[in-house]
Protein backbone atom coordinates (compact mmCIF):
# COMPACT_ATOMS: atom_id res chain seq x y z
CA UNK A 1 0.00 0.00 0.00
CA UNK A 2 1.39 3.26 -0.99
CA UNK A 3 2.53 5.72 1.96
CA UNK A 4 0.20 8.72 2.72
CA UNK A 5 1.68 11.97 1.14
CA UNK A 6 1.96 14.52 3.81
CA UNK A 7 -0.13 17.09 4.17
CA UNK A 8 1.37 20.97 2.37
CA UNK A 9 1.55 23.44 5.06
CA UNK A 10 1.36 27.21 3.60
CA UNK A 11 3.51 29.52 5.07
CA UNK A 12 2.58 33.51 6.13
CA UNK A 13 3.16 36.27 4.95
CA UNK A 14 4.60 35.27 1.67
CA UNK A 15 6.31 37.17 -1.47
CA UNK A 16 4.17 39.72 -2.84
CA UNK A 17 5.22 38.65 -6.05
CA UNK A 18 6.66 35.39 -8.02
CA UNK A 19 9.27 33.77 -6.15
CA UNK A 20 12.79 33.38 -8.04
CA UNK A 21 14.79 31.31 -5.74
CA UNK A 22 14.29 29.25 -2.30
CA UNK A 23 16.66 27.57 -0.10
CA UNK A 24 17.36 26.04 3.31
CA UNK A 25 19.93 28.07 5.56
CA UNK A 26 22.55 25.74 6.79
CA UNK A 27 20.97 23.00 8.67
CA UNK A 28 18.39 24.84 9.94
CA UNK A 29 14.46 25.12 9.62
CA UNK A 30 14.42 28.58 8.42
CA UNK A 31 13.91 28.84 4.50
CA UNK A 32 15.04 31.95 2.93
CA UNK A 33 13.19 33.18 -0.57
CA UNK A 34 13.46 35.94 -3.13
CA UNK A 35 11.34 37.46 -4.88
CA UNK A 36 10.23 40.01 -7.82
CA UNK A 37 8.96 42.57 -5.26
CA UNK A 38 12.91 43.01 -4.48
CA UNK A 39 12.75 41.61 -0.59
CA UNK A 40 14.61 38.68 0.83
CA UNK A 41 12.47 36.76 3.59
CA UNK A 42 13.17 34.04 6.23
CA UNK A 43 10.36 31.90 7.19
CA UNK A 44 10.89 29.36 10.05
CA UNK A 45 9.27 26.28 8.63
CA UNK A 46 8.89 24.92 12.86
CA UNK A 47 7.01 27.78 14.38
CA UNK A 48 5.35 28.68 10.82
CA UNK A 49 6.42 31.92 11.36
CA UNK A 50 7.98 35.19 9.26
CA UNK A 51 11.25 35.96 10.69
CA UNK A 52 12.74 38.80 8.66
CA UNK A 53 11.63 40.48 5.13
CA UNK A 54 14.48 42.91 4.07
CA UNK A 55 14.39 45.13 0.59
CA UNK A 56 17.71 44.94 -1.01
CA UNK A 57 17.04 48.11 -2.62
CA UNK A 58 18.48 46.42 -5.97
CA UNK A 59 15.16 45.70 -7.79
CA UNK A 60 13.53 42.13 -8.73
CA UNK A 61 15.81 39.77 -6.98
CA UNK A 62 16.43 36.93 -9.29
CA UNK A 63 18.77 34.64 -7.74
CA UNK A 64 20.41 34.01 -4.50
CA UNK A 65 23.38 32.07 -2.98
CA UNK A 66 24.15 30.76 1.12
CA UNK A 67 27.83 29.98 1.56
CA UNK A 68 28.13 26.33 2.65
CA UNK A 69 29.51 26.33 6.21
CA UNK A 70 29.23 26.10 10.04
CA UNK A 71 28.60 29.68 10.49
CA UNK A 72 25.33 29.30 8.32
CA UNK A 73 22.67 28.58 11.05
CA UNK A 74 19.20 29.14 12.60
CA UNK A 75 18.38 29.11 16.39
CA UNK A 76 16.91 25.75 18.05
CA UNK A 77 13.28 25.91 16.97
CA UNK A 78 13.08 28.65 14.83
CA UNK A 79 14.31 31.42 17.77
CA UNK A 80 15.57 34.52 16.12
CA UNK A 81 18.09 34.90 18.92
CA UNK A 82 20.29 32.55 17.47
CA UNK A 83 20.20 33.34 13.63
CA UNK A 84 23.15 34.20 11.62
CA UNK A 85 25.27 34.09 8.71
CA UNK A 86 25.13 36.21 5.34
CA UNK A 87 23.37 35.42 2.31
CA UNK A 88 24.16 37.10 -0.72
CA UNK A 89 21.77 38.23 -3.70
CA UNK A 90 21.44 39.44 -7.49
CA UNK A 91 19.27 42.29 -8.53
CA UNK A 92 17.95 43.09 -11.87
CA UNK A 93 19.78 46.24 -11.18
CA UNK A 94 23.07 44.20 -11.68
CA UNK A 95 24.44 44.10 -8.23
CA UNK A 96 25.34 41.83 -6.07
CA UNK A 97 24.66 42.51 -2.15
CA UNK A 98 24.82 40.26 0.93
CA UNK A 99 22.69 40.73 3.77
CA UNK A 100 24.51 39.81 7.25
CA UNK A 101 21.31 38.18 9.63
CA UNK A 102 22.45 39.01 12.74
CA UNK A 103 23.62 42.83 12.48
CA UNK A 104 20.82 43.27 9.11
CA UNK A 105 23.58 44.77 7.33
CA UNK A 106 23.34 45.24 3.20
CA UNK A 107 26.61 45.79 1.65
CA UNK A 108 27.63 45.17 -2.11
CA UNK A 109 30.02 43.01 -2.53
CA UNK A 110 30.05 43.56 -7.12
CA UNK A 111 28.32 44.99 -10.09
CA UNK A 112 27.40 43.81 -13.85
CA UNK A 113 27.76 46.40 -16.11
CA UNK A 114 27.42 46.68 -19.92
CA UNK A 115 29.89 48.71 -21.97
CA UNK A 116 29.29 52.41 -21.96
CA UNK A 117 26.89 53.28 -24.21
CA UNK A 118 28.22 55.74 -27.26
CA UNK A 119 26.14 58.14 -27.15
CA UNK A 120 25.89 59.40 -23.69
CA UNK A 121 28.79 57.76 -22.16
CA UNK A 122 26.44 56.49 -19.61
CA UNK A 123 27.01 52.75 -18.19
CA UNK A 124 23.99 50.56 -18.64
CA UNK A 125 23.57 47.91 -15.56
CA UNK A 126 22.41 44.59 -16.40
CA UNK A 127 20.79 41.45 -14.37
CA UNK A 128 22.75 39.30 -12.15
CA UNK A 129 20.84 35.93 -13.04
CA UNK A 130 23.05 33.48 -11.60
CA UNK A 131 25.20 33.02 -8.16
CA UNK A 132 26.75 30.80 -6.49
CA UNK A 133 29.10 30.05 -3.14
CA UNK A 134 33.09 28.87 -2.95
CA UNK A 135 34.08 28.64 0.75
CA UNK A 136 32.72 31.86 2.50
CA UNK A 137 35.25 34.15 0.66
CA UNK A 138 34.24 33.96 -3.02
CA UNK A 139 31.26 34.42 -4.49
CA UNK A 140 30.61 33.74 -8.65
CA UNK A 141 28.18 35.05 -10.40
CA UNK A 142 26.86 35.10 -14.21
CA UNK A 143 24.27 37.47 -15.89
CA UNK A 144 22.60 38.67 -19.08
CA UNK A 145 25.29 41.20 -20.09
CA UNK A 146 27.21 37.63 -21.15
CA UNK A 147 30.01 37.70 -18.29
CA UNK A 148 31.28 35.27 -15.69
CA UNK A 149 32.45 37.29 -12.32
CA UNK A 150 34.69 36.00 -9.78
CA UNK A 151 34.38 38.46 -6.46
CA UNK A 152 35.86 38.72 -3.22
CA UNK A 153 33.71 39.17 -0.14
CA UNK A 154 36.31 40.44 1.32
CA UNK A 155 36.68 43.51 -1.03
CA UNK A 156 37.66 46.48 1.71
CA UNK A 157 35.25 48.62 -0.24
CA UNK A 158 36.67 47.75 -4.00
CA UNK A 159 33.85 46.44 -5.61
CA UNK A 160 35.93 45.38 -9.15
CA UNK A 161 35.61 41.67 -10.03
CA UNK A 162 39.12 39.34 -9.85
CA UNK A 163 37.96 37.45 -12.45
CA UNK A 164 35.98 37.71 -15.40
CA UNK A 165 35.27 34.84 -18.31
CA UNK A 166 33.33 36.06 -21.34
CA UNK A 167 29.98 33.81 -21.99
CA UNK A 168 28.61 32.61 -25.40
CA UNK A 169 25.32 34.30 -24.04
CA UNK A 170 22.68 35.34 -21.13
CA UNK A 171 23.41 33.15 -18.23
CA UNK A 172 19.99 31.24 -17.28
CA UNK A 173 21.75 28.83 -14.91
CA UNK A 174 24.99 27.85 -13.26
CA UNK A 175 26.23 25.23 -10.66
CA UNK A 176 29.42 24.69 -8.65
CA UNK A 177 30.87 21.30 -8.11
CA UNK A 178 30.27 19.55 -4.38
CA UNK A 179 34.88 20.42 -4.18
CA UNK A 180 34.79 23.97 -5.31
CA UNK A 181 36.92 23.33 -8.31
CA UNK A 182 34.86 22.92 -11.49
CA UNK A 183 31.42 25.37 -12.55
CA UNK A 184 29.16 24.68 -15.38
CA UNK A 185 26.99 27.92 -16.74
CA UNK A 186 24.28 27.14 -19.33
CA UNK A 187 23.32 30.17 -21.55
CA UNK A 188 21.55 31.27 -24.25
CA UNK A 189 21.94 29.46 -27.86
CA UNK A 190 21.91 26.22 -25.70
CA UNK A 191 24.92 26.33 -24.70
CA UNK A 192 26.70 24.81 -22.04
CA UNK A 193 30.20 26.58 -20.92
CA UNK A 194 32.57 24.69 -18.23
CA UNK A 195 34.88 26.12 -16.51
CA UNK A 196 37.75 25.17 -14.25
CA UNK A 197 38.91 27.23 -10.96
CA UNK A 198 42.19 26.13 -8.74
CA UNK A 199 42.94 27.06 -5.19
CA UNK A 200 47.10 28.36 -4.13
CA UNK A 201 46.90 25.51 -1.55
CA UNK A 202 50.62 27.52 -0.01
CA UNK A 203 48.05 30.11 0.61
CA UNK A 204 44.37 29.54 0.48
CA UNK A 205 43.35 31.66 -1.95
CA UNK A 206 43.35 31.42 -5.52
CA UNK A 207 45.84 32.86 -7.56
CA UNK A 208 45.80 35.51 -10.45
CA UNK A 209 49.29 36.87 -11.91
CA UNK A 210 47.94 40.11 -12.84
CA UNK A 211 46.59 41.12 -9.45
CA UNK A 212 49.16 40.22 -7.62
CA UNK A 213 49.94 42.45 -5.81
CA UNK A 214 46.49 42.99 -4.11
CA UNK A 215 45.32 41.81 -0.62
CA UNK A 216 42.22 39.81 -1.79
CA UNK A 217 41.91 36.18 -2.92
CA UNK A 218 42.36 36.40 -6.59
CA UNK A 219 41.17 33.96 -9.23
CA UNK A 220 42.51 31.69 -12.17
CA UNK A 221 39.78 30.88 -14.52
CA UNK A 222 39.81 28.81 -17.53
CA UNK A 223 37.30 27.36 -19.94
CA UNK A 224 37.74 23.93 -19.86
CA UNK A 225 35.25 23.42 -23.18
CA UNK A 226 31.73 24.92 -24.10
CA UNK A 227 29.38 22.68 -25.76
CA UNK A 228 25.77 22.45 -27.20
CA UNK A 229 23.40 21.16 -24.66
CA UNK A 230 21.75 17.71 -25.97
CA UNK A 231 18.35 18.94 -25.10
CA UNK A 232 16.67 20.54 -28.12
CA UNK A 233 15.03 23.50 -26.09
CA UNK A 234 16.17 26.46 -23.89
CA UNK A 235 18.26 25.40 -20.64
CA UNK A 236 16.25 26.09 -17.04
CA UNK A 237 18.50 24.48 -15.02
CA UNK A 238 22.10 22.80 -14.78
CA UNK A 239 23.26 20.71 -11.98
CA UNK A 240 26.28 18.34 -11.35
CA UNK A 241 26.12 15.36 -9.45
CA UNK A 242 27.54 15.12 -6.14
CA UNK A 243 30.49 12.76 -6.82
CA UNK A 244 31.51 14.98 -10.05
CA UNK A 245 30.64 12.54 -12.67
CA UNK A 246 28.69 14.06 -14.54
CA UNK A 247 25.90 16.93 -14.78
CA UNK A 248 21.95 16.96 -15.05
CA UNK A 249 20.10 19.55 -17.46
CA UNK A 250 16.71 20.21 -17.24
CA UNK A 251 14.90 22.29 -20.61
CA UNK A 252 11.68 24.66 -20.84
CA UNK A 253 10.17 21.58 -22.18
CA UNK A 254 9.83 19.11 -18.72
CA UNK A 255 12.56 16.81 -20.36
CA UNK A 256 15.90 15.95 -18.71
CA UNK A 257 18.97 14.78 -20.17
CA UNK A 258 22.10 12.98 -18.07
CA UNK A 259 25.97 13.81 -19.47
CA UNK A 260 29.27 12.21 -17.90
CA UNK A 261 32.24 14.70 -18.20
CA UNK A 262 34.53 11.77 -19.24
CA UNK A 263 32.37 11.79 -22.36
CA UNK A 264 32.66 15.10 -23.21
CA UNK A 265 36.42 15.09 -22.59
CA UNK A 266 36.46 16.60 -19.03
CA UNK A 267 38.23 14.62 -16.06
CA UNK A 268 35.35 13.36 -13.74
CA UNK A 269 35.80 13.17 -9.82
CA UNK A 270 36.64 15.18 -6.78
């Protein structure tokens, strides 16, 4: 006999608007959402109960990213007194902010930005539609302007990517491997871009030649090969597996195809 689905429980005070992203923070039972009407909310999923809504000021917020680690928690049974740890956002404004729980502190951490327009010299900002976590000190993110950002979160104020990857279009989904070392963004056209980031394990951060000289961790990026996805429609979502094997796609049409890296000429594995 077939087991009983559980009952859906609605939480309050939800999103005035469509909800563009939803996660878990940490261990906990608090579930943080974001939203077209611009705010970032914490529900406690326990005491059914709306912890914090805070306006990032940014626009729609279309995607959102929790570092993976310890310091990512909620109190025992929901209880606000214990909550903490930063979770970091991307506005159709371009930016990229994190919001710090337990002092409710917004600071931007990076910006998108088209080329200056040529006739008024002006900079046109474009949507951050894609971030993601490496360790609690990086955050990567991908957009519609076509670009692949690398950024410090700890910037002391400089708010300048240390590294940026061209992309063959608007970024609709991105994932980074369960070891930190390998991210797959699916644009645009169908296309499926991997790329490969390495640690300095002398140091702990990663390592770019050109900024050298600065006090951040700093980035080595390369494409390791950008490929045609084997679905025939538009990509929603990209995920690899948790032992690095391979990746899941999902397309616009409900179907979902499996690839293994060692197939498509990319080493497999943590």
């Amino acid at each position: 006999m077939a087991q009983k689905l559980p009952e859906p429980v609605s939480l309050p005070s939800p999103p005035n608007d469509g909800i563009t992203s939803i996660k878990y923070l940490g261990s906990s039972d608090l579930l943080v959402s974001t939203s077209w009407d611009g705010a970032l909310r914490i529900h406690s999923t326990i005491a059914k109960e709306l912890m914090v809504t805070q306006t990032m000021d940014c626009g729609p917020l279309l995607c959102m990213a929790i570092p993976n680690d310890d310091n990512t928690s909620g109190g025992e049974g929901g209880g606000d007194g214990g909550v903490q740890g930063v979770i970091y956002t991307g506005g159709s404004d371009g930016s990229i902010k994190s919001f710090d729980i337990s002092t409710s502190t917004v600071s931007t951490i990076g910006q998108h930005s088209a080329a200056p327009e040529e006739d008024n010299n002006s900079t046109q900002k474009v949507a951050v539609s894609c971030l993601s976590c490496i360790g609690s000190d990086l955050v990567v993110s991908a957009g519609w302007d076509k670009k692949f950002h690398v950024w410090s979160t700890n910037n002391n104020g400089n708010s300048s990517p240390i590294a940026t990857l061209d992309l063959p279009g608007k970024a609709f989904s991105m994932d980074v491997s369960s070891d930190g070392t390998k991210i797959v963004v699916a644009t645009s056209g169908r296309r499926n871009v991997f790329i490969d980031i390495q640690r300095n394990s002398s140091s702990n951060t990663i390592v770019d030649k050109e900024n050298a000289s600065t006090a951040e961790p700093q980035v080595t990026v390369t494409v390791l090969t950008e490929r045609e996805s084997s679905l025939k429609y538009q990509t929603r979502c990209i995920k690899f597996f948790p032992d690095i094997s391979g990746i899941a796609v999902g397309s616009i049409e409900g179907r979902v195809a499996i690839e293994y890296l060692d197939d498509i000429g990319i080493k497999s594995g943590k």
